[in-house]
Protein backbone atom coordinates (compact mmCIF):
# COMPACT_ATOMS: atom_id res chain seq x y z
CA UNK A 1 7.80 -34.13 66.64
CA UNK A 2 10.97 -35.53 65.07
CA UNK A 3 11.24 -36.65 61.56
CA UNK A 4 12.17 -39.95 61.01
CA UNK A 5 14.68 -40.23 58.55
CA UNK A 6 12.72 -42.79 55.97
CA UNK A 7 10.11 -40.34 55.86
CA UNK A 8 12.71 -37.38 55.21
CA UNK A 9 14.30 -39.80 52.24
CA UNK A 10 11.03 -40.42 50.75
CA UNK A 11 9.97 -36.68 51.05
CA UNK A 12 13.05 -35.64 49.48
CA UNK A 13 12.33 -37.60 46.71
CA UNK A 14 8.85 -36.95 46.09
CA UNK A 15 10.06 -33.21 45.73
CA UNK A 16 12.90 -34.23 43.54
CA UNK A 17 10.35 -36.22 40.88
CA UNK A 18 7.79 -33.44 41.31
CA UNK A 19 10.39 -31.03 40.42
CA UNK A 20 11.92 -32.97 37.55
CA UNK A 21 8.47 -33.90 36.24
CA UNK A 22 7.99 -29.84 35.89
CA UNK A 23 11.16 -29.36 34.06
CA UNK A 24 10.18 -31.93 31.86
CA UNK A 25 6.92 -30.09 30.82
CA UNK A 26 8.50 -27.06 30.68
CA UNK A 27 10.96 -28.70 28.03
CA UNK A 28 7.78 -29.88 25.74
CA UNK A 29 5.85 -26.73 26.23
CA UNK A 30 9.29 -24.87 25.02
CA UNK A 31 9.02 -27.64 22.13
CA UNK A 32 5.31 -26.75 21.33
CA UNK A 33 5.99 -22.54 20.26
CA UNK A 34 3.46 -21.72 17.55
CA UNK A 35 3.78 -22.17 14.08
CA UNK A 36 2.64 -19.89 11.60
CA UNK A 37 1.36 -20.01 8.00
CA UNK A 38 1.04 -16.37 6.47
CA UNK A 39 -1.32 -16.54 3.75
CA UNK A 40 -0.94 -13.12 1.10
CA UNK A 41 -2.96 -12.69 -2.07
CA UNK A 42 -2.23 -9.93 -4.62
CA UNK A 43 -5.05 -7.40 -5.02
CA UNK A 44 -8.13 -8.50 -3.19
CA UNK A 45 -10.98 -6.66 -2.24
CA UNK A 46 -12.32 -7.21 0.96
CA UNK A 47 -16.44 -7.21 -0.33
CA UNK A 48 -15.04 -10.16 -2.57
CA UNK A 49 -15.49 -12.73 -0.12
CA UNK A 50 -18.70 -13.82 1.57
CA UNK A 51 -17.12 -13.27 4.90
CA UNK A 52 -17.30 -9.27 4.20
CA UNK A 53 -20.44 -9.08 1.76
CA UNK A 54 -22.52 -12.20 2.47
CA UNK A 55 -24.21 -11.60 -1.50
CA UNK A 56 -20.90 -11.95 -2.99
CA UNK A 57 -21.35 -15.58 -5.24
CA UNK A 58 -17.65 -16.64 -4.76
CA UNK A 59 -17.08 -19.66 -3.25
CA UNK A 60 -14.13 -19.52 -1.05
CA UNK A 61 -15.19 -22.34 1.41
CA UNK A 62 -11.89 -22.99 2.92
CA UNK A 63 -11.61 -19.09 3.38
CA UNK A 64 -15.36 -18.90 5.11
CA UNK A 65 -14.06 -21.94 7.23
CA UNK A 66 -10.74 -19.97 8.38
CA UNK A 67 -12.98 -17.23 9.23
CA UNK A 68 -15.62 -18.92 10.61
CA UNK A 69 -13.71 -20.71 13.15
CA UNK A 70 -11.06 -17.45 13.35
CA UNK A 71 -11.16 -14.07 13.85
CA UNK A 72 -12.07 -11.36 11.59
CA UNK A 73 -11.17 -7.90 11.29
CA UNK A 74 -13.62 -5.15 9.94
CA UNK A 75 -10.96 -2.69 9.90
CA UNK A 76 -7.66 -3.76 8.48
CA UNK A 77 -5.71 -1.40 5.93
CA UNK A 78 -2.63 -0.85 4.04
CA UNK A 79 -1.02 2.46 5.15
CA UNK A 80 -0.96 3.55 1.24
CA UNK A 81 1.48 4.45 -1.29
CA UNK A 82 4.02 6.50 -2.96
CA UNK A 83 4.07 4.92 -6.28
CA UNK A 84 1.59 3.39 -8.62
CA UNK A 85 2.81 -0.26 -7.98
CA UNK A 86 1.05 0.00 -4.28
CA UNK A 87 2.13 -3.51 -3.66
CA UNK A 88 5.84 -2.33 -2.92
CA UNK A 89 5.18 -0.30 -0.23
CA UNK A 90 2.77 -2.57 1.23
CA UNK A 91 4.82 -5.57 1.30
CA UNK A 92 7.87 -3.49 2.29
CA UNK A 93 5.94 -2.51 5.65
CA UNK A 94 4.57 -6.21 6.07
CA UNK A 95 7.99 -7.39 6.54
CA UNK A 96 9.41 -4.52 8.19
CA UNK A 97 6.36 -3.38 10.78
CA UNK A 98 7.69 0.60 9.51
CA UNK A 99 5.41 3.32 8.55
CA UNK A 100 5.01 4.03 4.60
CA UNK A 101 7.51 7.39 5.35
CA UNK A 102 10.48 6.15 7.00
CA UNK A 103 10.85 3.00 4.52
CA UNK A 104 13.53 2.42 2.20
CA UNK A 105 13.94 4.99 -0.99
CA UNK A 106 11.93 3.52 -3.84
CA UNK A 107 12.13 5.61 -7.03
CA UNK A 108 10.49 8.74 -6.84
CA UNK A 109 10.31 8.67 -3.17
CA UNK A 110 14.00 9.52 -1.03
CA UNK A 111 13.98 8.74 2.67
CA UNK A 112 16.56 11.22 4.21
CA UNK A 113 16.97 9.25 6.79
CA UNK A 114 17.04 5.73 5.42
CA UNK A 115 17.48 2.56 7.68
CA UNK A 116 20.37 0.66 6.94
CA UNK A 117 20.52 -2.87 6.61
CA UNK A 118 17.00 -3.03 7.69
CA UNK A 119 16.82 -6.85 5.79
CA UNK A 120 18.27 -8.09 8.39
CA UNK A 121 15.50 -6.91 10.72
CA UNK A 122 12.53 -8.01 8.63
CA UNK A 123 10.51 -10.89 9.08
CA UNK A 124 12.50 -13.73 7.75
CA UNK A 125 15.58 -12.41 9.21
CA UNK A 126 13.77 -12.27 12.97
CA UNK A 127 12.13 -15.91 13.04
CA UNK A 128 15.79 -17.56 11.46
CA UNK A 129 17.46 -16.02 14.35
CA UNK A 130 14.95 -17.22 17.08
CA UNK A 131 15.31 -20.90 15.75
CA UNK A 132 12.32 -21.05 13.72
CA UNK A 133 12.39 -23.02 10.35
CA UNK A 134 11.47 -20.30 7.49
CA UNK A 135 9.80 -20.64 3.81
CA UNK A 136 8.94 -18.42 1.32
CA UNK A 137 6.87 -18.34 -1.56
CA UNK A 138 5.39 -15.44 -3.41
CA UNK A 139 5.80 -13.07 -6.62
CA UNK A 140 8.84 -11.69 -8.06
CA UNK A 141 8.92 -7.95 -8.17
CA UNK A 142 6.96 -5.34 -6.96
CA UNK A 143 8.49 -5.88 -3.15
CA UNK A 144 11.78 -6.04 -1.04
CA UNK A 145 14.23 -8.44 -2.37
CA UNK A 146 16.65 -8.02 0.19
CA UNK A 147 14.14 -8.96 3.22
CA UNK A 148 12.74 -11.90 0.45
CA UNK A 149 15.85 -13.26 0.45
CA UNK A 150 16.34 -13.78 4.21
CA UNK A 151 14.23 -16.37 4.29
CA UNK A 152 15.73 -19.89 4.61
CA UNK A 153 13.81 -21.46 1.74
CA UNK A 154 13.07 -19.20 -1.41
CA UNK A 155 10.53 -20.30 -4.09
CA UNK A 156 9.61 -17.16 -6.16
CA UNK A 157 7.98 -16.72 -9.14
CA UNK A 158 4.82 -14.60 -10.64
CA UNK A 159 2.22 -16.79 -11.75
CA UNK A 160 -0.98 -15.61 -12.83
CA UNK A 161 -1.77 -18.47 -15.53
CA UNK A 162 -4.55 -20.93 -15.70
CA UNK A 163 -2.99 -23.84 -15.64
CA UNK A 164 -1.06 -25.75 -12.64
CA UNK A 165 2.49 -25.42 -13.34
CA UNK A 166 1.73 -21.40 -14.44
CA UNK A 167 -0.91 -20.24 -11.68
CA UNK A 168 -1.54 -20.82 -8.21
CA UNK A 169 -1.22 -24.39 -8.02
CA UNK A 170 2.41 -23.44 -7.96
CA UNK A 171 2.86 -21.59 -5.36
CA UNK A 172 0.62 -24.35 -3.43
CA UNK A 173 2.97 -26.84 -4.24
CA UNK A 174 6.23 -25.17 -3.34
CA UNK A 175 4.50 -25.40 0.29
CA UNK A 176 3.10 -28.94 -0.19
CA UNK A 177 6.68 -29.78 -1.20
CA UNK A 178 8.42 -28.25 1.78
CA UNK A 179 6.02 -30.03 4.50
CA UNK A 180 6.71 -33.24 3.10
CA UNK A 181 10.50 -32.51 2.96
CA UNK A 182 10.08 -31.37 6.43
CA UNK A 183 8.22 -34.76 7.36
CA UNK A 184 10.99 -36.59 5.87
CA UNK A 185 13.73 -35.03 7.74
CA UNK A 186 11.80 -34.66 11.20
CA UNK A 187 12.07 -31.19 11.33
CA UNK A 188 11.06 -30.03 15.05
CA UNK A 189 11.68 -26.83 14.59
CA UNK A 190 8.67 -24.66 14.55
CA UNK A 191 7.85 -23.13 10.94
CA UNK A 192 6.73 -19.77 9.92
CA UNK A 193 5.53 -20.05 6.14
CA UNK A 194 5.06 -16.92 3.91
CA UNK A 195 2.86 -18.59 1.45
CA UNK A 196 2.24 -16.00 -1.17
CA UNK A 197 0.22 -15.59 -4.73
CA UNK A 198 0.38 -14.18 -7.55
CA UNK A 199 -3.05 -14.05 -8.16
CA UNK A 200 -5.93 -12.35 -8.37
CA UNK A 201 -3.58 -9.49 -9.81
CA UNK A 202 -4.25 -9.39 -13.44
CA UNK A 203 -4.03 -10.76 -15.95
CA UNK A 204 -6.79 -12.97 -14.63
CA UNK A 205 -6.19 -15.98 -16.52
CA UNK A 206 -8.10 -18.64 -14.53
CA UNK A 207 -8.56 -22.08 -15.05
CA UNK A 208 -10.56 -23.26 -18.10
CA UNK A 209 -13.35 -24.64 -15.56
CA UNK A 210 -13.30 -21.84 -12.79
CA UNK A 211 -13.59 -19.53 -16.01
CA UNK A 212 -16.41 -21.59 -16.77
CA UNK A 213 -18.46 -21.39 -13.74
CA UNK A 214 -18.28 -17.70 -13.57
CA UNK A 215 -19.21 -16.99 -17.17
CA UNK A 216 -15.97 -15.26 -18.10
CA UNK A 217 -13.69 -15.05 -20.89
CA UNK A 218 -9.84 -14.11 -21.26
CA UNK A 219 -10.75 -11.25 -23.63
CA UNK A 220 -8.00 -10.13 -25.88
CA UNK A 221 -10.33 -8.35 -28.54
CA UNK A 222 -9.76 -4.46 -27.99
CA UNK A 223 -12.20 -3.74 -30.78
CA UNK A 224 -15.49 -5.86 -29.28
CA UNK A 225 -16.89 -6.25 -25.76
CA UNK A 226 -16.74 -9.40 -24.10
CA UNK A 227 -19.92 -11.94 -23.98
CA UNK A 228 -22.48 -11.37 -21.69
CA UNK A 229 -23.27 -14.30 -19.35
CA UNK A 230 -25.75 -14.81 -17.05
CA UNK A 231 -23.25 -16.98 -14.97
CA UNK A 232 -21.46 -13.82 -14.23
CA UNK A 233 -20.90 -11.94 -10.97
CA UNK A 234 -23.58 -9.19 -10.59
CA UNK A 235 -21.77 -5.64 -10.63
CA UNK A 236 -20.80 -3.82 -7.25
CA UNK A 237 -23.29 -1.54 -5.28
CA UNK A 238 -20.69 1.39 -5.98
CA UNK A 239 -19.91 0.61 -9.35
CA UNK A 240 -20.03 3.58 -11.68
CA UNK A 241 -19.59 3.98 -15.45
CA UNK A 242 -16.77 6.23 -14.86
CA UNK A 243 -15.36 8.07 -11.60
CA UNK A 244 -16.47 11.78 -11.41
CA UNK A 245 -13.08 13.45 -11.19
CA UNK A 246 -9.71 12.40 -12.86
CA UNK A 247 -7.84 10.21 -10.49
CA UNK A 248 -4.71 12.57 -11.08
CA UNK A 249 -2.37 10.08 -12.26
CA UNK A 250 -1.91 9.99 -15.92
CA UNK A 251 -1.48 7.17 -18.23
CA UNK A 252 -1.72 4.61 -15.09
CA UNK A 253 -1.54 1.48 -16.28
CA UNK A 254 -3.98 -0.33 -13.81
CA UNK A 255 -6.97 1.95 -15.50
CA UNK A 256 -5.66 2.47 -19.27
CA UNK A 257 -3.73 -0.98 -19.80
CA UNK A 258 -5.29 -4.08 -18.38
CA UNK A 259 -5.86 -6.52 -20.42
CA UNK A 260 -9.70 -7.30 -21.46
CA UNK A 261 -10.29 -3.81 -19.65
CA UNK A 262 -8.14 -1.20 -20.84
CA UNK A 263 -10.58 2.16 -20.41
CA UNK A 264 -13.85 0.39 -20.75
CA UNK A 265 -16.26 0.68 -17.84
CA UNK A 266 -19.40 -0.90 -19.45
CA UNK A 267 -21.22 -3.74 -17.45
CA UNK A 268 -20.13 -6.36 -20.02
CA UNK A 269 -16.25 -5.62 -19.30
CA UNK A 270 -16.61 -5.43 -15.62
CA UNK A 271 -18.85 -8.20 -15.00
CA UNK A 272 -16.53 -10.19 -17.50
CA UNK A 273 -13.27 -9.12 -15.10
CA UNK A 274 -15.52 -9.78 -11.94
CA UNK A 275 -15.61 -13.47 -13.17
CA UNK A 276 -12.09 -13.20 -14.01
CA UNK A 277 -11.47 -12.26 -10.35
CA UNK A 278 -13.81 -14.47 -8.42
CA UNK A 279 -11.69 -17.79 -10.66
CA UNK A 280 -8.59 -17.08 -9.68
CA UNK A 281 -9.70 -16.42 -6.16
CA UNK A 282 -11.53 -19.81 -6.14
CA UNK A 283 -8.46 -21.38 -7.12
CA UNK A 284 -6.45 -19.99 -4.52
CA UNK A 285 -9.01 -20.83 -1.86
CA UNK A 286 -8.70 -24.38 -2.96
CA UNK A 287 -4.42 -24.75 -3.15
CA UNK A 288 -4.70 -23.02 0.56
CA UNK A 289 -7.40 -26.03 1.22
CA UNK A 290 -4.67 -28.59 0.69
CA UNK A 291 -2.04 -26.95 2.46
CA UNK A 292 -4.59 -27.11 5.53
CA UNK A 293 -5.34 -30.80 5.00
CA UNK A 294 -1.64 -31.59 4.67
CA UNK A 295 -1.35 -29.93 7.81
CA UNK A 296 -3.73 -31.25 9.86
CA UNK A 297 -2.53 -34.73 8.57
CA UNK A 298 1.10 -33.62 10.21
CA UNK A 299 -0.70 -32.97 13.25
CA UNK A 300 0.67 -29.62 12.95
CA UNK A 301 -2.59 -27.59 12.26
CA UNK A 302 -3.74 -26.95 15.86
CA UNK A 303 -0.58 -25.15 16.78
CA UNK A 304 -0.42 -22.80 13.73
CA UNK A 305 -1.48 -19.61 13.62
CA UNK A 306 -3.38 -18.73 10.19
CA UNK A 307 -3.11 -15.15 8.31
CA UNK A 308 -4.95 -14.51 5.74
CA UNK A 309 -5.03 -11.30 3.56
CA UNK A 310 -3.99 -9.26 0.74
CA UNK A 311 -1.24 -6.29 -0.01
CA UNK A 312 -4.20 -4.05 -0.60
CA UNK A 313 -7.77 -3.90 -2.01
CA UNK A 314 -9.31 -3.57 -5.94
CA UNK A 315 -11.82 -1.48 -7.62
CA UNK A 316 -12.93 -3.44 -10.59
CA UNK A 317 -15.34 -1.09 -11.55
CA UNK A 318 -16.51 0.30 -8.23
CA UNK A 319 -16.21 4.56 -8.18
CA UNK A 320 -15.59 3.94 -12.21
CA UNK A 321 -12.23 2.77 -11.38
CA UNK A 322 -10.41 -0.04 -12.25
CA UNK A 323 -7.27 -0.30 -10.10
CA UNK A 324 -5.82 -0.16 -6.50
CA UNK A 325 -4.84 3.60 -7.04
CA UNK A 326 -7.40 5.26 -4.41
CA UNK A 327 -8.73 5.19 -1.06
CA UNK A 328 -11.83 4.41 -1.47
CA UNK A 329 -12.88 1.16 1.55
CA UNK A 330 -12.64 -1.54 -1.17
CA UNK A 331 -9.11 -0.55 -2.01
CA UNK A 332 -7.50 0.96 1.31
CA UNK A 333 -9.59 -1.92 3.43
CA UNK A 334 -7.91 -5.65 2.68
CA UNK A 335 -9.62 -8.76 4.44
CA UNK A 336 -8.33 -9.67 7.35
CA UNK A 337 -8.28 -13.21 9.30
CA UNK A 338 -6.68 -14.97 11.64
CA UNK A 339 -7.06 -18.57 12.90
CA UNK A 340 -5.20 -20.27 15.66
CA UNK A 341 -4.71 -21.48 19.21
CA UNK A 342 -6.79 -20.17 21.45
CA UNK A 343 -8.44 -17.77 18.96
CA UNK A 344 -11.86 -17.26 19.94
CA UNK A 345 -14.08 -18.74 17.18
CA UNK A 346 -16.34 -16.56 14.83
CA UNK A 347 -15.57 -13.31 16.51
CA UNK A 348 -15.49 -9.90 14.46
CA UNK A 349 -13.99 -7.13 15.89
CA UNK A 350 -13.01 -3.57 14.61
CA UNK A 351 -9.29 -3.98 14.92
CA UNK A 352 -7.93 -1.12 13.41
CA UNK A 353 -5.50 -2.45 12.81
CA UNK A 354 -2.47 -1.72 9.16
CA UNK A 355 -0.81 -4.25 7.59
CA UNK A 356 2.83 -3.11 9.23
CA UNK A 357 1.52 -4.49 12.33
CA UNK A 358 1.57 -7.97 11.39
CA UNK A 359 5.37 -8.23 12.34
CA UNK A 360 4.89 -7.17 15.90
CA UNK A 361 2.27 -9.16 16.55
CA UNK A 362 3.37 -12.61 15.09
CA UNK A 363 6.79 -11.98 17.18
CA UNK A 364 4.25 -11.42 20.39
CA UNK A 365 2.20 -14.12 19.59
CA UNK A 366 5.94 -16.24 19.03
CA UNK A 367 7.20 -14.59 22.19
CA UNK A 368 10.48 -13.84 20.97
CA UNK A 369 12.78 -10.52 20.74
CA UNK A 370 10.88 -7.43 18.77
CA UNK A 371 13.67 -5.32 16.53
CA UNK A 372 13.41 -1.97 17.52
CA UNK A 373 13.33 -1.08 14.09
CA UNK A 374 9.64 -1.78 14.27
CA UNK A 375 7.16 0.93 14.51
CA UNK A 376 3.88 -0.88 14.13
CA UNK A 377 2.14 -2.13 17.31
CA UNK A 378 0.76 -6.05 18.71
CA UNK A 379 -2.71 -6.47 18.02
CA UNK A 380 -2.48 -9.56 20.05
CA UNK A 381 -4.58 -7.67 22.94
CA UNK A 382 -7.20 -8.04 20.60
CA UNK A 383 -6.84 -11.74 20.02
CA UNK A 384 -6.56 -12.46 23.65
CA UNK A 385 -10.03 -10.47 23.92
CA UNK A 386 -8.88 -7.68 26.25
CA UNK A 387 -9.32 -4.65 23.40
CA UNK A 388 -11.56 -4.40 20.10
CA UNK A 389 -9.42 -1.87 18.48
CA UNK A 390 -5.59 -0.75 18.95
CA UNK A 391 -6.09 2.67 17.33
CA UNK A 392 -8.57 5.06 17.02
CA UNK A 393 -7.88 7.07 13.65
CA UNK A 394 -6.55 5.36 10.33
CA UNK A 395 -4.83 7.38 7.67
CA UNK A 396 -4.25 6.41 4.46
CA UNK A 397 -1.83 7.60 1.15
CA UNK A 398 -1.92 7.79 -2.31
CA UNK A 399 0.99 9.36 -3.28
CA UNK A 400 2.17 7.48 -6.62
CA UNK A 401 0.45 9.27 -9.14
CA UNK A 402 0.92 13.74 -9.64
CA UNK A 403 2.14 15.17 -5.95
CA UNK A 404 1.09 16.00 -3.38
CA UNK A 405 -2.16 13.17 -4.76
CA UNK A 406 -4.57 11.43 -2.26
CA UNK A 407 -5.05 11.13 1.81
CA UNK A 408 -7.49 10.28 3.69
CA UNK A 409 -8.10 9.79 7.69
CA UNK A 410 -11.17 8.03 9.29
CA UNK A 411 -12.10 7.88 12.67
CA UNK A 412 -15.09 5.94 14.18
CA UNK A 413 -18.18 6.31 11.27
CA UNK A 414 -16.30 9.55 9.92
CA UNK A 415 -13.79 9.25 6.44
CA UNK A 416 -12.39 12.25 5.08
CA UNK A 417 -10.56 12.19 1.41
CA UNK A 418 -9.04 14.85 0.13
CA UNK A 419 -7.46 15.21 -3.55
CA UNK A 420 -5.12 17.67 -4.55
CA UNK A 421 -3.13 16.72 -7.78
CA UNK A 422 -3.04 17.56 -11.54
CA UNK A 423 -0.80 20.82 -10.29
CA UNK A 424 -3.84 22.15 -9.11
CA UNK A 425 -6.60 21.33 -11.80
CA UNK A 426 -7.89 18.69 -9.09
CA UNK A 427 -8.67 19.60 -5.61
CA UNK A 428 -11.53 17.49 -4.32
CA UNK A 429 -12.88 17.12 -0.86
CA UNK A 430 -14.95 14.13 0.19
CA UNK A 431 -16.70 13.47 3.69
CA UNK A 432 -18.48 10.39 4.15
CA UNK A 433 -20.26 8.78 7.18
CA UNK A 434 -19.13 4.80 6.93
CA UNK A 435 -22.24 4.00 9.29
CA UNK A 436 -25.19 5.49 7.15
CA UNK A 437 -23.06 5.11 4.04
CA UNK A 438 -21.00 2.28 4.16
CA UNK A 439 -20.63 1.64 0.11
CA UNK A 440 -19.16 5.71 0.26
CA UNK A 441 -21.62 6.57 -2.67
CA UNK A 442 -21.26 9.88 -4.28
CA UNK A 443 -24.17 11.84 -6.14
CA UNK A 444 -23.12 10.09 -9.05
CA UNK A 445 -25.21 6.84 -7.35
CA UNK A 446 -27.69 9.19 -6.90
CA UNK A 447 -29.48 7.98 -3.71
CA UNK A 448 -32.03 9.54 -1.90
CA UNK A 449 -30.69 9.39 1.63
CA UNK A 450 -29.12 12.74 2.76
CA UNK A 451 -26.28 11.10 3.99
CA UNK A 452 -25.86 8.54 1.23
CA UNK A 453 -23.56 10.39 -0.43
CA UNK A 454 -20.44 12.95 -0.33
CA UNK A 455 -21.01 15.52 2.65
CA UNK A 456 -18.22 18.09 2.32
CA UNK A 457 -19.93 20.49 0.46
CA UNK A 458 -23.01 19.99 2.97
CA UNK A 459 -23.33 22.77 5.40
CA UNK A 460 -24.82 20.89 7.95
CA UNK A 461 -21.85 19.09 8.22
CA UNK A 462 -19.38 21.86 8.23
CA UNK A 463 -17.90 21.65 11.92
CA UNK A 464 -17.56 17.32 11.39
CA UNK A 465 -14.96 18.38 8.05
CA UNK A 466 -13.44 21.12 9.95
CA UNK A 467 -12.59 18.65 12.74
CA UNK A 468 -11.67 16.00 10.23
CA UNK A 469 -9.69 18.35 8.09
CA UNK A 470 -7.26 18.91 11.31
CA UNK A 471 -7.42 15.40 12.49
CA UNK A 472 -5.90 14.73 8.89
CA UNK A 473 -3.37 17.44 9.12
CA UNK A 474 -2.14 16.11 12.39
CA UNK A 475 -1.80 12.80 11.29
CA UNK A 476 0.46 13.84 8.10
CA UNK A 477 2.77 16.11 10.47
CA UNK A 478 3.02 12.73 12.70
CA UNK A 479 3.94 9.95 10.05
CA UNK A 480 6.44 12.16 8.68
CA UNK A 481 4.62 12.78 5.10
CA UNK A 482 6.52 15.34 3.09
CA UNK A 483 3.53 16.71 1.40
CA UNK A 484 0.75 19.70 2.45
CA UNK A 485 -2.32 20.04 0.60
CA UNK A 486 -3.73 23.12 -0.85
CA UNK A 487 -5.44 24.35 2.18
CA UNK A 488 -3.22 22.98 4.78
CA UNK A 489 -0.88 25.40 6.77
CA UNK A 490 3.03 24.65 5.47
């Protein structure tokens, strides 16, 4: 049957719309790549927020929503340390995706075989060269300058006062600022925001009124205790009036030196810093709230993807300790939570995820070119749903205070930490089971459970440490770490 040649005209341009139509929406979908707002508190324990301990009285409600409507992950951990400011290393391997070994030499710690010019493959660097508009606010100090700075917009400054222009409200604003200057120039570009605080690092001067609601005080008086006050957050399940070993790093500042703390471990002091803690997290829940409503004005909000966490837990009297200088869950864990398109809503999973995988995966989730400086790996199989975990062991390293210090490994309900510092004086072993003992009480709590409480010297338990004794030793030998401890094979 022959064609007539009308028919062949109008067939040839159906085909030649159709195709142009699709090149079109290719074009806008190109248009539409994700945004992303990358939200990072300062020293934050996980079992602060309701969406990790459900009794916890701080009111983060723009946090709960993120979460709520997100993703959560149970397990989500800095790698560690190898000096006492653990925010350095952590924020080093946030913006590089590298292991806590093979980072750039920091003070005490020399990397033989240091990367150079590794700024230029960190996260501001990356996004800038795919065509994203980038923005940074956050601290001073404590970090990596040189991968800071590779950011297109640059707003830094430590802030950890209680009023707007001196605490969080300032770091909210630099962001607030930069969307409207972005409105005002029609910026298509899509953004990835590093929208970092200074708070709840101490000191934890809150606002006069957040202050107010929890019952706390900025104590300055080294000779009196602060007030009691019924308005004040109860103290941890783990707390403890003082840990039962030395931590093995002497004169550290985070348990001698803090203000309205310094060596005190009464209830008074620590449910006054709990308050102290719980204000200025308030007020960073509610400077993130307008950042989302300015968003979602934009129309921008349903195309960003939403990070929230922190460089690395806090103590505050949990264990007897006061810093971010162990390994304990509330200070290796961080919270973890991510919000965005097609995030499945109010899902928890495992994860298993360290903070140096955050790179990877926002460059999946941007689909564009991964430096193969990178170590860490995507956890975007988990937010597509097709994996709960990407790892099955964690290992962790405190390494700032007396060598070789802390590590610790956990895999499934098994933790193992092992101490080995003071040249000697302290060698501790502890073996906990996460599932039965989740809080890792020692006899100290003095429980009742069998297995509420440190297992290592348990003989019942003997072939579980000997198997997590080697699992430990392995994963030193493969991340590199310098160090042996006393009963581990040089």
């Amino acid at each position: 049957m022959k064609m007539h040649f009308k028919h062949f005209i109008y067939i040839v341009l159906v085909l030649f719309i159709v195709s142009s139509c699709k090149n079109k929406e290719e074009k806008v979908v190109q248009k539409k790549r994700p945004n992303f707002l990358f939200v990072l508190v300062d020293d934050q324990s996980p079992f602060d927020l309701k969406t990790y301990d459900p009794k916890s009285i701080l009111e983060t409600p723009n946090i709960s929503k993120l979460a709520n409507e997100g993703m959560v992950f149970e397990s989500a951990r800095h790698m560690g340390s190898w000096l006492g400011a653990v925010c350095t290393p952590s924020r080093h391997m946030i913006m590089t995706g590298r292991t806590l070994w093979h980072l750039p030499s920091r003070g005490d710690f020399v990397n033989p075989n240091e990367p150079v010019g590794l700024e230029k493959q960190s996260m501001g660097a990356v996004f800038n060269n795919a065509g994203y508009s980038t923005m940074r606010t956050c601290k001073k100090g404590n970090s990596y300058p040189a991968a800071n700075e590779q950011f297109t917009i640059v707003h830094d400054a430590t802030k950890r006062g209680g009023t707007a222009e001196t605490g969080s409200a300032w770091h909210g604003k630099q962001v607030l600022t930069y969307l409207d200057e972005r409105e005002s120039k029609a910026d298509e570009n899509p953004f990835l925001i590093y929208f970092g605080f200074s708070h709840p690092h101490d000191v934890r001067d809150g606002t006069p009124e957040l202050l107010a609601k929890y019952g706390a005080t900025n104590h300055t008086d080294t000779l009196s205790l602060p007030p009691a006050n019924d308005k004040q957050p109860p103290l941890q399940e783990n707390y403890l009036e003082a840990h039962p070993f030395f931590h093995g790093h002497p004169t550290l500042r985070d348990e001698e030196r803090v203000s309205g703390v310094w060596k005190n471990r009464d209830e008074q002091t620590v449910r006054n810093e709990l308050g102290r803690e719980y204000a200025c997290s308030e007020n960073i829940d509610i400077q993130l709230g307008k950042v989302l409503k300015k968003l979602e004005a934009m129309g921008e909000l349903d195309n960003t993807y939403i990070i929230y966490t922190a460089d690395h837990g806090m103590s505050i009297g949990r264990h007897g300790l006061m810093g971010k200088q162990n390994l304990y869950e509330h200070t290796w864990r961080v919270p973890f939570i991510i919000n965005g398109p097609g995030i499945e809503a109010g899902k928890r999973v495992e994860g298993n995820i360290y903070l140096l995988d955050i790179l990877p995966t926002l460059v999946d989730l941007a689909d564009i070119e991964l430096p193969n400086t990178v170590e860490g790996t995507s956890f975007k199989p988990i937010i597509d749903g097709e994996k709960d975990e990407i790892r099955e062991v964690m290992y962790g390293v405190y390494c700032g205070g007396t060598k070789p210090g802390m590590r610790t490994v956990k895999k499934g309900d098994w933790k193992l930490i092992k101490y080995d510092m003071m040249d000697g004086a302290v060698r501790e072993t502890q073996l906990f089971n996460l599932a039965e003992n989740p809080h890792e009480y020692v006899k100290e709590h003095q429980k009742e459970s069998e297995l509420q409480t440190n297992l290592a010297n348990n003989p019942k338990f003997g072939e579980k440490l000997a198997e997590m004794e080697a699992l430990l030793l392995s994963e030193m030998e493969s991340h590199d770490d310098p160090y042996r401890l006393w009963n581990q094979s040089k």
